[in-house]
C-alpha atoms as a PDB file:
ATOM      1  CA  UNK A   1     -23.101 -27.738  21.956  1.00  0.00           C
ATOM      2  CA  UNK A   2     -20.697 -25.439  23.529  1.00  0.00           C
ATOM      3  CA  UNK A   3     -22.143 -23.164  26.374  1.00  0.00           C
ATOM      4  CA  UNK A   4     -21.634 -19.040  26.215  1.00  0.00           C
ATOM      5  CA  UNK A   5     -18.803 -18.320  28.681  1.00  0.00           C
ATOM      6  CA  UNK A   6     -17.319 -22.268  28.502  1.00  0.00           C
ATOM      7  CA  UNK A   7     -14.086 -22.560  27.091  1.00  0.00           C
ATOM      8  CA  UNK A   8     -13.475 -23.767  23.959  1.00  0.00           C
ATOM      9  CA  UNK A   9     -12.335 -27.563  23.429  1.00  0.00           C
ATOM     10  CA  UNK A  10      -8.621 -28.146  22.415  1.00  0.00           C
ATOM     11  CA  UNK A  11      -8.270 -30.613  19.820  1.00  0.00           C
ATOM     12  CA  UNK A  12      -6.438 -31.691  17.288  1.00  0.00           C
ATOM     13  CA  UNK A  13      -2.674 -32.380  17.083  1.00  0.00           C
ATOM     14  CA  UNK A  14      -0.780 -29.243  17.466  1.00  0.00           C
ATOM     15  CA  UNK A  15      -2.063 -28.196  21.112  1.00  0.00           C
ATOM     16  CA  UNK A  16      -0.507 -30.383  23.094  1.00  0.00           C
ATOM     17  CA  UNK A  17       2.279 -28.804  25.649  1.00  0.00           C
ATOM     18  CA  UNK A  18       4.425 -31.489  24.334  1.00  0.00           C
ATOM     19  CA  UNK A  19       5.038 -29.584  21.663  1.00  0.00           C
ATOM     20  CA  UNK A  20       5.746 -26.280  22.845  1.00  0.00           C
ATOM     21  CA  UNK A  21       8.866 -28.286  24.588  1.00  0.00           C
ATOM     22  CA  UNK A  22      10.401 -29.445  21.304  1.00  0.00           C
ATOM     23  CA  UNK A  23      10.378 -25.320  20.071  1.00  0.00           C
ATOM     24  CA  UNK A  24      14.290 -24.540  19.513  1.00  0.00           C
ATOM     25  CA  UNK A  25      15.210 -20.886  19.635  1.00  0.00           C
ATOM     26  CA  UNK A  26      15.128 -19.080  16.344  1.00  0.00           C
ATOM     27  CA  UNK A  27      18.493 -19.444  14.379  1.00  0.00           C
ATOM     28  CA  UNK A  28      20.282 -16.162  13.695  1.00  0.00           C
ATOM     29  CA  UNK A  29      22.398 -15.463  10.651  1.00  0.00           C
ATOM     30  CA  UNK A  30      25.082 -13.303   9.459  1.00  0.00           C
ATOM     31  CA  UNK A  31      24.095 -12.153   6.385  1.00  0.00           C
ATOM     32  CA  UNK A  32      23.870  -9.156   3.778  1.00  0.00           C
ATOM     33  CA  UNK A  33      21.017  -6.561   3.624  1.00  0.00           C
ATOM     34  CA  UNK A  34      20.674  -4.999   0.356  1.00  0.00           C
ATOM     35  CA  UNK A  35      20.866  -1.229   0.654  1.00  0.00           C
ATOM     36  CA  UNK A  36      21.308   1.668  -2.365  1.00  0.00           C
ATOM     37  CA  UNK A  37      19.210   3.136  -5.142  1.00  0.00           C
ATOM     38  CA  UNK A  38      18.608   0.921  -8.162  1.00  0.00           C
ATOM     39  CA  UNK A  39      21.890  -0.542  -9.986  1.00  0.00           C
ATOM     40  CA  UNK A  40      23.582   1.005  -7.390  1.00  0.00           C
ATOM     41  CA  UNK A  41      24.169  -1.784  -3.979  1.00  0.00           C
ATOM     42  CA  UNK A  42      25.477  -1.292  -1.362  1.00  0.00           C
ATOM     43  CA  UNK A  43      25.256  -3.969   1.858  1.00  0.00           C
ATOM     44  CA  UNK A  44      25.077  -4.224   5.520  1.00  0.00           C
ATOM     45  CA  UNK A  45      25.960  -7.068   7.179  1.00  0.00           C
ATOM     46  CA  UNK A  46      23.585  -7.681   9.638  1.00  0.00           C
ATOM     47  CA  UNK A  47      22.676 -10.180  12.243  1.00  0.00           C
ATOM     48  CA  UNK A  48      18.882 -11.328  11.689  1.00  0.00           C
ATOM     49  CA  UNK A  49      16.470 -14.241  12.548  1.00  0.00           C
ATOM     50  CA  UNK A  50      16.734 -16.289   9.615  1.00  0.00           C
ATOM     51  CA  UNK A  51      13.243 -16.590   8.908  1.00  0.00           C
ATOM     52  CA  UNK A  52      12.961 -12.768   8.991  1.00  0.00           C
ATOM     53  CA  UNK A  53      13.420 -11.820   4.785  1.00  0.00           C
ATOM     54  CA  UNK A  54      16.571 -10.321   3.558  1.00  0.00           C
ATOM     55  CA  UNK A  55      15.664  -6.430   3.745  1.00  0.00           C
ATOM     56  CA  UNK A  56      13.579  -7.199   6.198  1.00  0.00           C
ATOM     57  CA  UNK A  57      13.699  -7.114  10.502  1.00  0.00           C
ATOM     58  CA  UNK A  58      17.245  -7.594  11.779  1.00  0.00           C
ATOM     59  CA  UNK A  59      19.045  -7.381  15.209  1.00  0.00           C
ATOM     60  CA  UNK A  60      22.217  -5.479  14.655  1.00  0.00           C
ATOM     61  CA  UNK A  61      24.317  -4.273  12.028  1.00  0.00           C
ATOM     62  CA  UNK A  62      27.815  -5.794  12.305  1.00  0.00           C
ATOM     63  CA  UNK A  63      29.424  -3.907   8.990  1.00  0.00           C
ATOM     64  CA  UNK A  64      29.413  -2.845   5.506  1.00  0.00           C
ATOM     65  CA  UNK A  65      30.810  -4.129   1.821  1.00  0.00           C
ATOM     66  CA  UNK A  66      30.179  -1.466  -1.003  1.00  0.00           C
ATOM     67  CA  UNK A  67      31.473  -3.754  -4.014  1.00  0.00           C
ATOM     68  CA  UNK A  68      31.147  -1.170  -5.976  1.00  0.00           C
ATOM     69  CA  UNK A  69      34.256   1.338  -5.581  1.00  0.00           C
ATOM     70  CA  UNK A  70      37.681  -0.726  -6.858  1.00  0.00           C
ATOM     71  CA  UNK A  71      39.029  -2.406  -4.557  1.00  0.00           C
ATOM     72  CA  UNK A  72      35.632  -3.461  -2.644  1.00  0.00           C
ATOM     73  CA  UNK A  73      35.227  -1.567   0.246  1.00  0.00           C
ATOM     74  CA  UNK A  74      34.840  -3.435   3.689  1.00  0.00           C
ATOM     75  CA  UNK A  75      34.222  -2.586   7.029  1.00  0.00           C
ATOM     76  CA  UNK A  76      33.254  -4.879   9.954  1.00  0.00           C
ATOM     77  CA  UNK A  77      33.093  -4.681  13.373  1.00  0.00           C
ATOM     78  CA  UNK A  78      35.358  -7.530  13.962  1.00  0.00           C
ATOM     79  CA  UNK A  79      33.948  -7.834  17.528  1.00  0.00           C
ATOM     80  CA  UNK A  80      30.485  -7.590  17.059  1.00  0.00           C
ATOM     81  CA  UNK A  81      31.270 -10.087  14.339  1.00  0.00           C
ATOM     82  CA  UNK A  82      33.234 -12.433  16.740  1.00  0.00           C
ATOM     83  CA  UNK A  83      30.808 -11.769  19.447  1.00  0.00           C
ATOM     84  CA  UNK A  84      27.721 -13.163  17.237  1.00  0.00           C
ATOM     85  CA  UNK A  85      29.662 -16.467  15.854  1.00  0.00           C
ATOM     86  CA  UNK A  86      30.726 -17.216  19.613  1.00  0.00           C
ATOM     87  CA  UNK A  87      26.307 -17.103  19.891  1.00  0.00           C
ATOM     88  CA  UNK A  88      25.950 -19.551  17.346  1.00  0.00           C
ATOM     89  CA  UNK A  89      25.120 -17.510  14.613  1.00  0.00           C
ATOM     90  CA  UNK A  90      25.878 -18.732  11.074  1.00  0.00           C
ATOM     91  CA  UNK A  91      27.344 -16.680   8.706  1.00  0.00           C
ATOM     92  CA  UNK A  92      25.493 -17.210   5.123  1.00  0.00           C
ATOM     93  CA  UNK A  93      28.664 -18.098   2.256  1.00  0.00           C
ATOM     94  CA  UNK A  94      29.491 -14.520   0.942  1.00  0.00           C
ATOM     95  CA  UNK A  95      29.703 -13.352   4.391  1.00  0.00           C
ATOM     96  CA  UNK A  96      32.019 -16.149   5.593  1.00  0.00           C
ATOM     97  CA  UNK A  97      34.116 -14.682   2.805  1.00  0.00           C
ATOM     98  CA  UNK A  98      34.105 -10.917   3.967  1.00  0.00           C
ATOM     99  CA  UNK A  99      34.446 -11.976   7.356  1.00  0.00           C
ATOM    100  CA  UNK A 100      38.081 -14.038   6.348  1.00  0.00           C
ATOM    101  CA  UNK A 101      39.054 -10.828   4.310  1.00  0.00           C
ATOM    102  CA  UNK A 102      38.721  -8.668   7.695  1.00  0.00           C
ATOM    103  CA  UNK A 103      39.852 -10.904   9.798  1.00  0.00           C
ATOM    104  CA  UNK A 104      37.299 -11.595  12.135  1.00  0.00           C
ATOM    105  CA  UNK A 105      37.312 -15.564  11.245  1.00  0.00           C
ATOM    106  CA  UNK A 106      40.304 -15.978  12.116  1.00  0.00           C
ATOM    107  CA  UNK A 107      40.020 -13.836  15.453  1.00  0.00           C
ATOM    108  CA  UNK A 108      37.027 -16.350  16.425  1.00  0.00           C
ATOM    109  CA  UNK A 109      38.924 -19.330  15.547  1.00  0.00           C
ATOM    110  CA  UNK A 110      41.514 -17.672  17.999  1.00  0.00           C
ATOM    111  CA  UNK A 111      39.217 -17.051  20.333  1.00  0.00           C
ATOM    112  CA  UNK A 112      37.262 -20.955  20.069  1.00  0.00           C
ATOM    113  CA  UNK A 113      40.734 -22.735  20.328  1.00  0.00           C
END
């Protein structure tokens, strides 16, 4: 019987403070946002939490790709770009690409070595 004004018991297996220790910092990825009317894309490429969804809550925007006009159009921020790999942040596969087509890969691997 629980008293009014006593706290409430902790149980069960998720409460301890041991596991607030194993927490690791949400991972953040480069990745594209889907922007334009209908049949029409255009993308950001944004750095977001990568459990935050894909139009969804992001940190900053890092460039553009319109694939759309011939040849693609693309236009990064090659150090924002660099800035957020040298974080950690892990660019998603078609953004790896547009990142090696502007250069900014191969500025961070300058940068890392």
């Amino acid at each position: 019987m629980l008293l009014a004004g006593a706290p409430f018991p902790r149980a069960g297996p998720f409460d301890s403070d041991a596991d607030t220790e194993k927490r690791e910092e949400p991972v953040v990825k480069l990745r594209l946002m889907r922007m334009g009317k209908t049949k029409q894309p255009t993308y950001r490429i944004v750095a977001a939490d990568a459990r935050s969804p894909r139009n969804g809550r992001f940190i900053q925007i890092v460039g553009h790709y319109d694939p759309r006009q011939e040849p693609s159009a693309i236009t990064v921020d090659n150090d924002k770009a660099v800035a957020w790999l040298q974080k950690g942040a892990q660019p998603t596969e078609a953004v790896a690409k547009l990142l090696k087509i502007s250069g900014a890969m191969d500025q961070f691997s300058g940068a890392a070595s």
